[in-house]
C-alpha atoms as a PDB file:
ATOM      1  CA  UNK A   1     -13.408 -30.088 112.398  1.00  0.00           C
ATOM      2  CA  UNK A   2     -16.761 -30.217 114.054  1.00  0.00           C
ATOM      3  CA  UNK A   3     -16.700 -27.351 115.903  1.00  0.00           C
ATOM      4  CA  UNK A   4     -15.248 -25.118 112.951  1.00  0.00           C
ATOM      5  CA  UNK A   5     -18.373 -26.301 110.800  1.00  0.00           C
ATOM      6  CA  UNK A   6     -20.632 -25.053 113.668  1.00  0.00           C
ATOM      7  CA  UNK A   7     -19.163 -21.615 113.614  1.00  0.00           C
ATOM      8  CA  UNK A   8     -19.277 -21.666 109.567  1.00  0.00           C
ATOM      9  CA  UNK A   9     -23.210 -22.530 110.035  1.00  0.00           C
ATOM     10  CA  UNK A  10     -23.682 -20.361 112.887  1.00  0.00           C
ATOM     11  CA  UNK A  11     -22.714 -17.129 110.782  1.00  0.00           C
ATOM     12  CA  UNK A  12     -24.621 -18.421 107.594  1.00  0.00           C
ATOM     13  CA  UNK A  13     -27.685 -18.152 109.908  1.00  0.00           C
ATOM     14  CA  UNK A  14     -26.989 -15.362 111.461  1.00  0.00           C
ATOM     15  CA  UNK A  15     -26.392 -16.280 115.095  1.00  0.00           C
ATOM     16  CA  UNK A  16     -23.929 -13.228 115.648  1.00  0.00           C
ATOM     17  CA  UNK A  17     -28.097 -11.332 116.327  1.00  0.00           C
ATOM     18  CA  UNK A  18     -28.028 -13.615 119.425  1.00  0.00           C
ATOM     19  CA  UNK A  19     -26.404 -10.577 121.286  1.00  0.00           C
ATOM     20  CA  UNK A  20     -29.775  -8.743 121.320  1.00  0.00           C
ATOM     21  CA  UNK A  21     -31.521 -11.795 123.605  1.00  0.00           C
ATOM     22  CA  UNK A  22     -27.924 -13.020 125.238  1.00  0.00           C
ATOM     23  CA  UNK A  23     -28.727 -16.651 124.523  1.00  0.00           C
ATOM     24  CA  UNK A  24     -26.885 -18.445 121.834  1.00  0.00           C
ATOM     25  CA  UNK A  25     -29.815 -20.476 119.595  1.00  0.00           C
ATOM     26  CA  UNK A  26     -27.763 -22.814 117.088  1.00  0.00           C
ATOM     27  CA  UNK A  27     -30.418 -24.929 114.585  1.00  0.00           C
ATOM     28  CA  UNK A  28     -28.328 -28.073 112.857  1.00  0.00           C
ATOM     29  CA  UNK A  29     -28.947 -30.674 110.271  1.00  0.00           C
ATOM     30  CA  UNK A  30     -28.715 -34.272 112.236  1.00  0.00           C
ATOM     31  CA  UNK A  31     -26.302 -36.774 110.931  1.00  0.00           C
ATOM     32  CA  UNK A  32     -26.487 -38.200 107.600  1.00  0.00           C
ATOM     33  CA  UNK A  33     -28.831 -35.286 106.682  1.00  0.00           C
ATOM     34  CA  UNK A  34     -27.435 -32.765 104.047  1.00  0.00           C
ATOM     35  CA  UNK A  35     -24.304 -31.600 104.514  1.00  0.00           C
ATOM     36  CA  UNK A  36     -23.750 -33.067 108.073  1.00  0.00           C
ATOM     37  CA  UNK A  37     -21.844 -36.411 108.859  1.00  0.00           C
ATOM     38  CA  UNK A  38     -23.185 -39.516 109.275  1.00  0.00           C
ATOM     39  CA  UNK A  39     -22.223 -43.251 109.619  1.00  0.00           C
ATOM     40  CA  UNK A  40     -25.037 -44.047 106.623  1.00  0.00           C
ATOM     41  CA  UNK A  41     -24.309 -41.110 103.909  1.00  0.00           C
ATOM     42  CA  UNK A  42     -21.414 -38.443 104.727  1.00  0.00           C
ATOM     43  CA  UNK A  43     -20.975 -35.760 101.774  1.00  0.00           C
ATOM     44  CA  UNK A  44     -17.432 -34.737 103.223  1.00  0.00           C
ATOM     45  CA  UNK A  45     -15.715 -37.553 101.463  1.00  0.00           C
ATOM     46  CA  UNK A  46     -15.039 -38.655  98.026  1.00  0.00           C
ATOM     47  CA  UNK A  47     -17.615 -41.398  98.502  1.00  0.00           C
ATOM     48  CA  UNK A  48     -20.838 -40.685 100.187  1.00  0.00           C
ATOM     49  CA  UNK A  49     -22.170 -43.987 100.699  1.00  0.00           C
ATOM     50  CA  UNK A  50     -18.915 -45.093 101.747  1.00  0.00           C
ATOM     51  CA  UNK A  51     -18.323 -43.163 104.950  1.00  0.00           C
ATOM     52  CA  UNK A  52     -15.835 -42.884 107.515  1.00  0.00           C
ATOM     53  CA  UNK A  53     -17.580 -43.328 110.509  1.00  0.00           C
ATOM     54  CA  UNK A  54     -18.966 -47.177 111.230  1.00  0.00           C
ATOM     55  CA  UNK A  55     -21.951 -47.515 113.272  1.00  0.00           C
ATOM     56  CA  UNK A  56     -21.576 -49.506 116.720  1.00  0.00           C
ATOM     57  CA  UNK A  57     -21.940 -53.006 116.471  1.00  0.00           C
ATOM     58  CA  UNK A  58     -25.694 -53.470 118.302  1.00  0.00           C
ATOM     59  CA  UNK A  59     -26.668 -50.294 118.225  1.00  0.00           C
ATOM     60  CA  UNK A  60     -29.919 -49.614 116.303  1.00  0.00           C
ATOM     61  CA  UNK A  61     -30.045 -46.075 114.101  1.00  0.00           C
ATOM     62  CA  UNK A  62     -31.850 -43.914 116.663  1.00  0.00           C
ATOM     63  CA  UNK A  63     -29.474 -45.459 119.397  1.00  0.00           C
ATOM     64  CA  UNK A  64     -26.511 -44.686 117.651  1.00  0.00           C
ATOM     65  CA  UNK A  65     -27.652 -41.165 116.860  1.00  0.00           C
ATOM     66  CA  UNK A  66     -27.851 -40.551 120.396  1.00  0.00           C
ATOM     67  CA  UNK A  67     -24.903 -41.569 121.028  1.00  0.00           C
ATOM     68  CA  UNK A  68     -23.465 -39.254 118.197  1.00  0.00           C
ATOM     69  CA  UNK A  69     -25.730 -36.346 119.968  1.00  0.00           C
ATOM     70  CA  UNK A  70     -24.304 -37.203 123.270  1.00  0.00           C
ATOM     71  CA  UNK A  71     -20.829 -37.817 122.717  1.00  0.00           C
ATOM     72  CA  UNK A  72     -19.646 -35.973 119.702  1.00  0.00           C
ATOM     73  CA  UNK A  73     -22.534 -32.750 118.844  1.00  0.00           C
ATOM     74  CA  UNK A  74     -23.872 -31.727 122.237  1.00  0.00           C
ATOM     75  CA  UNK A  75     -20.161 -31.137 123.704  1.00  0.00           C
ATOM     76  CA  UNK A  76     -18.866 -29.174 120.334  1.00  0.00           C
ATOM     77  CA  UNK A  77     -22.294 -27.063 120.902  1.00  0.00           C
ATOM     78  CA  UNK A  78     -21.301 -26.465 124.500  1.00  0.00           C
ATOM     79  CA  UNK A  79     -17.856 -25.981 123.400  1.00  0.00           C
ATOM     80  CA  UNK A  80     -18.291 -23.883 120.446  1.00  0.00           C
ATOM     81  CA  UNK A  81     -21.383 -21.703 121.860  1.00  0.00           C
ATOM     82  CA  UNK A  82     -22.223 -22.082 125.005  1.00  0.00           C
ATOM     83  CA  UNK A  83     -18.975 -21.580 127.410  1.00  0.00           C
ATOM     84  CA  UNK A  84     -17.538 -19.043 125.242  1.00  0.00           C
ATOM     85  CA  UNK A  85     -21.296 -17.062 125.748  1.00  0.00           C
ATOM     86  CA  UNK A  86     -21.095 -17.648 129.585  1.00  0.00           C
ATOM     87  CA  UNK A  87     -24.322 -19.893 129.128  1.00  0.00           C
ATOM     88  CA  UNK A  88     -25.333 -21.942 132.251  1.00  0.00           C
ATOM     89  CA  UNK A  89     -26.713 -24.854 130.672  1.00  0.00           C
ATOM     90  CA  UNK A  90     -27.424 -26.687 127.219  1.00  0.00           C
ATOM     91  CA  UNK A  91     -31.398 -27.280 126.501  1.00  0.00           C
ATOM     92  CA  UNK A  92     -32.481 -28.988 123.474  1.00  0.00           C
ATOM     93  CA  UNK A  93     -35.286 -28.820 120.877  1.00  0.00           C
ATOM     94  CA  UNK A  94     -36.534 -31.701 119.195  1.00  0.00           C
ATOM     95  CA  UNK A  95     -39.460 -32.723 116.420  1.00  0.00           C
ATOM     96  CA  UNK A  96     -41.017 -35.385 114.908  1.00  0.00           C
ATOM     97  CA  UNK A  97     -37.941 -38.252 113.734  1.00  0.00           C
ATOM     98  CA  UNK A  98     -35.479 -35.827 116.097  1.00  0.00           C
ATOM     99  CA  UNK A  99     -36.967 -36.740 119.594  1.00  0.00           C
ATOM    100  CA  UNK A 100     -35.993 -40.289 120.235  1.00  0.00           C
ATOM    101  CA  UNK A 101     -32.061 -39.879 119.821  1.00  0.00           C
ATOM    102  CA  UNK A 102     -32.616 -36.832 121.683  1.00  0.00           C
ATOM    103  CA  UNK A 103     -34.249 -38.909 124.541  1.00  0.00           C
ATOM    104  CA  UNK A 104     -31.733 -41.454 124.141  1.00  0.00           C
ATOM    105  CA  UNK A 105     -28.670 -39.208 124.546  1.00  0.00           C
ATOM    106  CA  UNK A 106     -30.598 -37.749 127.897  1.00  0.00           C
ATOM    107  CA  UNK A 107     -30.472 -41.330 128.858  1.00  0.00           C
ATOM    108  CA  UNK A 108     -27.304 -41.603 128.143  1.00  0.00           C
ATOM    109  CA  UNK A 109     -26.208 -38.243 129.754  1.00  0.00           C
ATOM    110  CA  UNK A 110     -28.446 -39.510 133.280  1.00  0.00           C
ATOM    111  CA  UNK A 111     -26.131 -41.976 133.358  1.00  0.00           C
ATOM    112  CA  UNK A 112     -22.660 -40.777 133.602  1.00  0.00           C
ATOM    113  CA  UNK A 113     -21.225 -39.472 137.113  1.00  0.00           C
ATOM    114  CA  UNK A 114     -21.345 -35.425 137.352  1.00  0.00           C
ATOM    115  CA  UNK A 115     -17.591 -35.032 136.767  1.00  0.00           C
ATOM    116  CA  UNK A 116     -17.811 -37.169 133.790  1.00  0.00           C
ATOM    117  CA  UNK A 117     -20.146 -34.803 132.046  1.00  0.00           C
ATOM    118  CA  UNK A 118     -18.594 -33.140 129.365  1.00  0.00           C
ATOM    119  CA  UNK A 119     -21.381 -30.613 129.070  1.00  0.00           C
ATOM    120  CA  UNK A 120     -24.307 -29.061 131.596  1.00  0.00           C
ATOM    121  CA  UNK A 121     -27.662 -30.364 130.384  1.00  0.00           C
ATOM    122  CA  UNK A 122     -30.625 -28.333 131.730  1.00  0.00           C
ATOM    123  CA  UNK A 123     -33.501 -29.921 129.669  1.00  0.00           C
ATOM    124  CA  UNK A 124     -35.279 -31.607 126.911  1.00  0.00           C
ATOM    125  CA  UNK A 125     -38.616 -29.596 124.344  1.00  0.00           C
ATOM    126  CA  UNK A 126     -40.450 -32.196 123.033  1.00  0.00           C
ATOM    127  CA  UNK A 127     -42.841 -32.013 120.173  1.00  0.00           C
ATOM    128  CA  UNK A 128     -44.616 -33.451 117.184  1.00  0.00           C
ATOM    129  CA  UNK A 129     -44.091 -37.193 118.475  1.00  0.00           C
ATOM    130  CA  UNK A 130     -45.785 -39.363 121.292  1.00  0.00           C
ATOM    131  CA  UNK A 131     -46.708 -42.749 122.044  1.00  0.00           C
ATOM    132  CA  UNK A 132     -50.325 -43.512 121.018  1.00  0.00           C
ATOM    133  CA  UNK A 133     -51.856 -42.707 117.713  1.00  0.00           C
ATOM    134  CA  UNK A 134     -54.998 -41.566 116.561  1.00  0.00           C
ATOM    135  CA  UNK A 135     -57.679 -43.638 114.734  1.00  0.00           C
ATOM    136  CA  UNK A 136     -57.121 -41.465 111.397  1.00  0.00           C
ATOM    137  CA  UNK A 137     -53.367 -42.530 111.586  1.00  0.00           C
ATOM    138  CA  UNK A 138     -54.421 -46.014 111.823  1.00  0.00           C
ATOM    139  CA  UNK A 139     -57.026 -45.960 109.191  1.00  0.00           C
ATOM    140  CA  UNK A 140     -54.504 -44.215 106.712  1.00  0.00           C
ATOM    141  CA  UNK A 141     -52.212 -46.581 107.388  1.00  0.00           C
ATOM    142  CA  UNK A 142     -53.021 -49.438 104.392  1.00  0.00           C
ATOM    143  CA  UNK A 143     -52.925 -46.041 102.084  1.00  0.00           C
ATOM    144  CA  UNK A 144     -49.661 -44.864 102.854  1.00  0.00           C
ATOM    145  CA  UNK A 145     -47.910 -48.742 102.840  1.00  0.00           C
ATOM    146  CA  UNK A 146     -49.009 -48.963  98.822  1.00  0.00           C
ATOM    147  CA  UNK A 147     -48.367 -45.605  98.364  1.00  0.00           C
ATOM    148  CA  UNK A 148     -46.751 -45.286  94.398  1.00  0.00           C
ATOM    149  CA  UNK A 149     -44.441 -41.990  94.617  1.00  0.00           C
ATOM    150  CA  UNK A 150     -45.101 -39.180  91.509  1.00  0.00           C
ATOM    151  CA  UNK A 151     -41.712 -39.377  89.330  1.00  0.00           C
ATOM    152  CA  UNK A 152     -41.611 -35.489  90.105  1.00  0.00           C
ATOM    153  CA  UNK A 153     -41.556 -35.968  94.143  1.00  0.00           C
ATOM    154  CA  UNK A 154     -37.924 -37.229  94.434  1.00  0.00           C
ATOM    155  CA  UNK A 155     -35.950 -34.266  96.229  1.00  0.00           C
ATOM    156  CA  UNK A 156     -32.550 -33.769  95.744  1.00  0.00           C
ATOM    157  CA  UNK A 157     -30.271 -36.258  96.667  1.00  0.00           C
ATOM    158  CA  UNK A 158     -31.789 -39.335  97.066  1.00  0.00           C
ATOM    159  CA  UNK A 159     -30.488 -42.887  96.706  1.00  0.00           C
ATOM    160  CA  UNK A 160     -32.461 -45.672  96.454  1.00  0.00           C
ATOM    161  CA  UNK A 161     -30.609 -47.652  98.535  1.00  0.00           C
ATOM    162  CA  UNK A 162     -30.796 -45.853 101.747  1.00  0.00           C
ATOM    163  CA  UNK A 163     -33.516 -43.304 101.636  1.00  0.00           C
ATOM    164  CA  UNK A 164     -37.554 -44.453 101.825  1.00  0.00           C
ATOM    165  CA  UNK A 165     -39.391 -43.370  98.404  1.00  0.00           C
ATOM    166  CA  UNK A 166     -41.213 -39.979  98.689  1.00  0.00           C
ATOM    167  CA  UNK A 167     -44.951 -40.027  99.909  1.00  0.00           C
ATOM    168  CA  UNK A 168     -47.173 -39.311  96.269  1.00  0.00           C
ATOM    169  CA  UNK A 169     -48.798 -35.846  96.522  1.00  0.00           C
ATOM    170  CA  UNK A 170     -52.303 -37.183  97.872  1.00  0.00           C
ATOM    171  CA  UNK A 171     -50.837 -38.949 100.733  1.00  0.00           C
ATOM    172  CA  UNK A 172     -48.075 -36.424 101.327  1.00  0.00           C
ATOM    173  CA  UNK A 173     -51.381 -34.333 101.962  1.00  0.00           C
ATOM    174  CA  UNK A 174     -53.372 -36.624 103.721  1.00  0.00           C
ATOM    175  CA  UNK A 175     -50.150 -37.174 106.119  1.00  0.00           C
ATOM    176  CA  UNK A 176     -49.366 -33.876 107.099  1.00  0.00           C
ATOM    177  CA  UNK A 177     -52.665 -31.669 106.156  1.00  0.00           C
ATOM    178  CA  UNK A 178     -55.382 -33.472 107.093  1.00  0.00           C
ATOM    179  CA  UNK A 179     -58.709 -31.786 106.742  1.00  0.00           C
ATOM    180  CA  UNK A 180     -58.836 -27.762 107.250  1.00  0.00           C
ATOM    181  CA  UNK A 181     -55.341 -27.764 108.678  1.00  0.00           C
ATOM    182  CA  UNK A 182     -54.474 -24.559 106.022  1.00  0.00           C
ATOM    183  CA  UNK A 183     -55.671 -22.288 103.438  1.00  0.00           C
ATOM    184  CA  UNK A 184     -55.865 -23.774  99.821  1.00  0.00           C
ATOM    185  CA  UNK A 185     -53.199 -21.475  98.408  1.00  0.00           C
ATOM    186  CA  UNK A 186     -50.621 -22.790 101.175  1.00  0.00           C
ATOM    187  CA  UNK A 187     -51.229 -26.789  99.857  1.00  0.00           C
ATOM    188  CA  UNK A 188     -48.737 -26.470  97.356  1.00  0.00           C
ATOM    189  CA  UNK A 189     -45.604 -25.392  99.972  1.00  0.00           C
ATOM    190  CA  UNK A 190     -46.793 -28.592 102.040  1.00  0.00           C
ATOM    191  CA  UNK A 191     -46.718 -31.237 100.214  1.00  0.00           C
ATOM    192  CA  UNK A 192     -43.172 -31.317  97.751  1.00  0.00           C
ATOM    193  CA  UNK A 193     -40.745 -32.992  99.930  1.00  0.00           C
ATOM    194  CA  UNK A 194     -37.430 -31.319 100.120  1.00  0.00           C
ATOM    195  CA  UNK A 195     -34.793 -34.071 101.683  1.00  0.00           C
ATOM    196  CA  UNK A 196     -35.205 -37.576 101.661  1.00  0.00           C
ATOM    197  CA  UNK A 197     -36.115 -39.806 104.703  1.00  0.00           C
ATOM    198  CA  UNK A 198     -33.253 -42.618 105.811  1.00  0.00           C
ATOM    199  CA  UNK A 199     -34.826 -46.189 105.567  1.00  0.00           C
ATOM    200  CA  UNK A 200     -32.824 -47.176 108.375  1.00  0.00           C
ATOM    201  CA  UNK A 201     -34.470 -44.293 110.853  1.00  0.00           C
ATOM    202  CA  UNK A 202     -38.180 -44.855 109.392  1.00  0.00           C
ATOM    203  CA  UNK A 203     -37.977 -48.955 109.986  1.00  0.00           C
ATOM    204  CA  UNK A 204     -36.773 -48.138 113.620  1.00  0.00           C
ATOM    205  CA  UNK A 205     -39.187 -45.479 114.468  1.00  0.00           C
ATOM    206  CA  UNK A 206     -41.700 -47.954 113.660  1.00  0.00           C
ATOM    207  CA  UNK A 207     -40.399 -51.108 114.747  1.00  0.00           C
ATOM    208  CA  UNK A 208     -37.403 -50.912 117.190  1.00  0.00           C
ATOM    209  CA  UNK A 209     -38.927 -47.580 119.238  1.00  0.00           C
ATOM    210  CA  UNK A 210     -41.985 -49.591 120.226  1.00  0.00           C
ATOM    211  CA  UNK A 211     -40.500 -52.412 121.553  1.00  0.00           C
ATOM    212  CA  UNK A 212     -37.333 -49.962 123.059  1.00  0.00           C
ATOM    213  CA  UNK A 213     -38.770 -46.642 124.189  1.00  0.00           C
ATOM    214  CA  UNK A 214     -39.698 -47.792 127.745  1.00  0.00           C
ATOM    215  CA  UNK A 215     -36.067 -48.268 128.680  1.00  0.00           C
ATOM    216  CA  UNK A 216     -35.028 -45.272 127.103  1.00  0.00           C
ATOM    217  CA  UNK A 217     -37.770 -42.721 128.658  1.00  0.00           C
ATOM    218  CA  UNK A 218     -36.872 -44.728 131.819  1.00  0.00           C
ATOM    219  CA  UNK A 219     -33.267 -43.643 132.118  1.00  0.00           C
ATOM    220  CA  UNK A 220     -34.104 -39.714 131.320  1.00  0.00           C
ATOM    221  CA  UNK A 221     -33.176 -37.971 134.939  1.00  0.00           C
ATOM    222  CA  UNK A 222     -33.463 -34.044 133.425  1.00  0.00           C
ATOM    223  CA  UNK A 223     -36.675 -31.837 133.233  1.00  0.00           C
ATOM    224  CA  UNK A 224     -38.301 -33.033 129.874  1.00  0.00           C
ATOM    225  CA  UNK A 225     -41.291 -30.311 128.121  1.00  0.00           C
ATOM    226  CA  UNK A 226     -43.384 -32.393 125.395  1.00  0.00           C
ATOM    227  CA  UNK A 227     -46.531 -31.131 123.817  1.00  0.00           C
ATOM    228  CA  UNK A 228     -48.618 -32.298 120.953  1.00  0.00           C
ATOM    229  CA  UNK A 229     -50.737 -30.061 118.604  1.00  0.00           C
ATOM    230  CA  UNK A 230     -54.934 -30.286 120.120  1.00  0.00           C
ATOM    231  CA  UNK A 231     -55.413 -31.319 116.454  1.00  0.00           C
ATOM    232  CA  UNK A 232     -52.372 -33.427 115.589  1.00  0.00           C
ATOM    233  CA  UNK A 233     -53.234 -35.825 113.161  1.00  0.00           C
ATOM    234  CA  UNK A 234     -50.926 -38.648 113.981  1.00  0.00           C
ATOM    235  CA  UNK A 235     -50.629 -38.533 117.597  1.00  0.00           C
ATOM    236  CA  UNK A 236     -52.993 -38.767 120.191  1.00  0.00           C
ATOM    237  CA  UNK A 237     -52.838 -35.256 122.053  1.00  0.00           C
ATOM    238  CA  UNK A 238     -54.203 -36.391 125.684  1.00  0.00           C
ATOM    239  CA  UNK A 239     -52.599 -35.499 128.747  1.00  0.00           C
ATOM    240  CA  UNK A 240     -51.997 -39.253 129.488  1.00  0.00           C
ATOM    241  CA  UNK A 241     -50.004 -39.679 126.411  1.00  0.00           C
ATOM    242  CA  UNK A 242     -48.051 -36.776 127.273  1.00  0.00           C
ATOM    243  CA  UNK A 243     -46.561 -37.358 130.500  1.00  0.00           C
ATOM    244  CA  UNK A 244     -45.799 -40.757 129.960  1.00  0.00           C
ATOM    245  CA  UNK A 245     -41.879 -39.524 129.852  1.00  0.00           C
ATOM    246  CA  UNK A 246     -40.379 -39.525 133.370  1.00  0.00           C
ATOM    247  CA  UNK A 247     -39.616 -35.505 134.366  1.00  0.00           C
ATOM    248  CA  UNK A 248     -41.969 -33.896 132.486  1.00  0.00           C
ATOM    249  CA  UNK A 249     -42.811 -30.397 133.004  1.00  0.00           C
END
């Protein structure tokens, strides 16, 4: 089933134009995001907040996302793309919200014997998420917790019980404009939200990944590339933030 929805995706994005570099590039929604699976919302079935899938008994939500990236999406990938394209090696791209399951399931992949494998992974890209933050991100901070969302900012599908309330149009910009970050005229395409944000992944990002991400960088034994934006609002963008993940390039 998974592997046939990859193909279906692949062709409604065109991935058949991969020919002309030789390299299969396959974009997907993460679980419990649109149309994708999940063990929190899942579309596929006749009740969407009443999946199939259970989470793993002690397993935060970024942990058991990795886990979902590690065992069930990053073999279909390999299975579905990159064997039948004579690829060498999987290597992942990650932003923002997508980078600690990916870190996680590199973890998780370090871990297991060679012949175990059931995929080659060659390496991590990193961006738009680090450790420390900067002062601006801190000062914000009391605006965004009181934040009252505009009754026009909900995007499609979202429920009240699982998805965080949509950032109001002044913070939306505040968050992810700053100051000078683009021309007037582009505002506008910034700051509507188009798919809701899962509670349970916002609480952990800023609760459980403090306390966790340690032991999860730690167990990463593949070449990791992270970068942050020179002006990134959120996250500090010095070297020593940076390279705080073991392997990186």
């Amino acid at each position: 089933m998974l592997r046939a929805q990859l193909r279906r995706r692949a062709r409604l994005h065109g991935l058949e134009n991969t020919e002309l570099l030789g390299l299969p590039f396959v974009a997907i929604n993460r679980p419990n995001y649109l149309d994708s699976s999940g063990w929190v919302i899942d579309r596929s079935g006749p009740d969407p907040l009443k999946p199939r899938y259970q989470a793993a008994e002690g397993r935060s939500h970024l942990e058991e996302e990795g886990h979902w990236f590690h065992e069930l999406i990053f073999p279909s990938l390999w299975q579905t793309f990159g064997a039948p394209n004579g690829c060498t090696a999987l290597v992942t791209t990650s932003h923002s919200m997508g980078c600690p399951p990916t870190i996680i399931a590199a973890a998780l992949y370090s871990s297991q014997e060679p012949m175990a494998r059931m995929y080659p992974y060659a390496g991590i890209v990193l961006s738009g998420l680090a450790n420390g933050y900067t002062d601006s991100f801190h000062k914000a901070a009391a605006v965004i917790t009181t934040d009252e969302p505009d009754p026009e900012s909900f995007p499609a599908g979202w429920e009240s019980s699982i998805h965080c309330p949509p950032y109001s149009r002044p913070t939306k910009e505040l968050v992810m404009l700053s100051s000078n970050c683009c021309e007037s005229h582009l505002e506008p395409a910034v700051w509507k939200q188009t798919t809701p944000v899962l509670i349970g992944e916002y609480t952990d990002l800023m609760t459980i990944r403090p306390t966790k991400r340690a032991a999860w960088q730690a167990g990463v034994r593949i070449p990791v590339l992270h970068a942050v934006g020179s002006v990134d609002w959120t996250f500090q963008d010095t070297g020593r933030m940076c390279r705080r993940l073991p392997g990186v390039l």
